[in-house]
Protein backbone atom coordinates (compact mmCIF):
# COMPACT_ATOMS: atom_id res chain seq x y z
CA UNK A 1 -37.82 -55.50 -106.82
CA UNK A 2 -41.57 -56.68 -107.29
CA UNK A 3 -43.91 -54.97 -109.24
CA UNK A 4 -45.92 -54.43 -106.25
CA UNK A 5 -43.18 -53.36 -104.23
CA UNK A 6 -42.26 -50.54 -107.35
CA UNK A 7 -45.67 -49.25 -107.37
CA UNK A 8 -45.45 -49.11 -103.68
CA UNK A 9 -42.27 -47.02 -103.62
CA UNK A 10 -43.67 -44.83 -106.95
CA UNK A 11 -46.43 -44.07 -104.84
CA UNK A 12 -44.83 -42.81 -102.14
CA UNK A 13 -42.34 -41.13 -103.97
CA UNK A 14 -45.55 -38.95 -105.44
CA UNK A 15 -46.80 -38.63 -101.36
CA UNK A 16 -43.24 -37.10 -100.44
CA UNK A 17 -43.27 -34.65 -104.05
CA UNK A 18 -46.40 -33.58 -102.96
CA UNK A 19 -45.51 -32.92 -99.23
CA UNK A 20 -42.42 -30.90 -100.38
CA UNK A 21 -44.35 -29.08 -102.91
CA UNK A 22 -47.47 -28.32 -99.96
CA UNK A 23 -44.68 -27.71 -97.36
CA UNK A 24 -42.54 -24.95 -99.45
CA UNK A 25 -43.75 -20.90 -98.97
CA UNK A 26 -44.20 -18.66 -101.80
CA UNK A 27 -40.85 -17.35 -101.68
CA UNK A 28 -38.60 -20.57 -101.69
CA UNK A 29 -40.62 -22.09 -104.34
CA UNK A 30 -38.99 -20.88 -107.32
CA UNK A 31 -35.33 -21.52 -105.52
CA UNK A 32 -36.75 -25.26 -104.40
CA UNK A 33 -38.57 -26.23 -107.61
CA UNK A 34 -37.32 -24.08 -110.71
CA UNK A 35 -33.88 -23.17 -110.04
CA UNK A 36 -32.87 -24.71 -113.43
CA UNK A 37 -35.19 -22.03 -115.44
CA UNK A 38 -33.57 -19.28 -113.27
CA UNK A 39 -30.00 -17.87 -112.39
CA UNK A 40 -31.24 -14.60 -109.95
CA UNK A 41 -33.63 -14.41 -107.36
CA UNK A 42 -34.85 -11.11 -105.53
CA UNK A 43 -33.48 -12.16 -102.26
CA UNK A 44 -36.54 -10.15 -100.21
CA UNK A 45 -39.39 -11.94 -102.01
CA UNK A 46 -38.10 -14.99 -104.27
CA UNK A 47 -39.01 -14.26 -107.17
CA UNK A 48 -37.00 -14.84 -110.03
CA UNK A 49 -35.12 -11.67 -111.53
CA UNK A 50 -33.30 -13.36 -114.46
CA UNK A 51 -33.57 -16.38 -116.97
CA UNK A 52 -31.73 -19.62 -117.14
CA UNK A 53 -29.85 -17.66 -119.76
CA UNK A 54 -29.00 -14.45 -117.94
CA UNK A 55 -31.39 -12.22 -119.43
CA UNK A 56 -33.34 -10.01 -117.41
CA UNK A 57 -37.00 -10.91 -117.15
CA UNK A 58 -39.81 -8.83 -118.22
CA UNK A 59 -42.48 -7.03 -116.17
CA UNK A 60 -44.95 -8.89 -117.49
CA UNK A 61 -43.13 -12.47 -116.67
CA UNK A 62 -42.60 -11.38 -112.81
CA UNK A 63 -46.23 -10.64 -113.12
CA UNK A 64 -46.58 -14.14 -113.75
CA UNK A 65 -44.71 -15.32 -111.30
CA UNK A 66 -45.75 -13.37 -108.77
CA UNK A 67 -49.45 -14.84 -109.35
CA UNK A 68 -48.10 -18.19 -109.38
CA UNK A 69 -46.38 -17.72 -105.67
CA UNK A 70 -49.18 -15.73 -104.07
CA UNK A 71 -51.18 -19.45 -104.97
CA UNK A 72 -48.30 -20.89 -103.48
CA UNK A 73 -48.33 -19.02 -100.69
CA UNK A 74 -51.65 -20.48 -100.45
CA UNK A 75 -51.30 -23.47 -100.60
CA UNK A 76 -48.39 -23.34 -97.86
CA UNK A 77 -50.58 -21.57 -95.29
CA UNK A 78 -53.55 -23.90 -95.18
CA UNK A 79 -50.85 -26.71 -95.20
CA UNK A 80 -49.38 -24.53 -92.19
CA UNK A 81 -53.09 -24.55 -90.47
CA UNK A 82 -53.40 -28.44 -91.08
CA UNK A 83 -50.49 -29.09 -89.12
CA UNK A 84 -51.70 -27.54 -86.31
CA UNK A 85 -52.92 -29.36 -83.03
CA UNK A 86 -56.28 -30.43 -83.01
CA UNK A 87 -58.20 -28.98 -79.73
């Protein structure tokens, strides 16, 4: 491969991360995108209940987490809106 044609396929590689990551809801992001730092989700909202390790997590790491997939969420619906059709 080319040099040009590597940068070409690095930078779509980066479009496609960053559809998956814009096209994944709050609660599938942790199963999607951190499933090697976690070993049980809550199956009703997502969210991680225990560690890589097995240990349960703490309040104040679901907390966290729960911050991090309510921006998520975020993120997901406007994504959602964008792909609407245009009137």
């Amino acid at each position: 491969m080319t040099e040009k044609a590597n940068k070409e396929a690095e930078k779509q590689a980066r479009k496609d991360l960053d559809l998956k990551k814009k096209s994944t809801s709050g609660k599938d992001w942790f199963r999607v995108f951190e499933s090697d730092k976690y070993s049980k989700f809550d199956e009703e909202t997502g969210l991680p209940t225990f560690d890589s390790k097995d240990k349960k997590l703490t309040e104040a790491q679901i907390n966290g987490l729960k911050k991090k997939q309510t921006k998520q969420q975020g993120t997901y619906e406007k994504w959602l809106k964008e792909q609407e059709p245009k009137e």
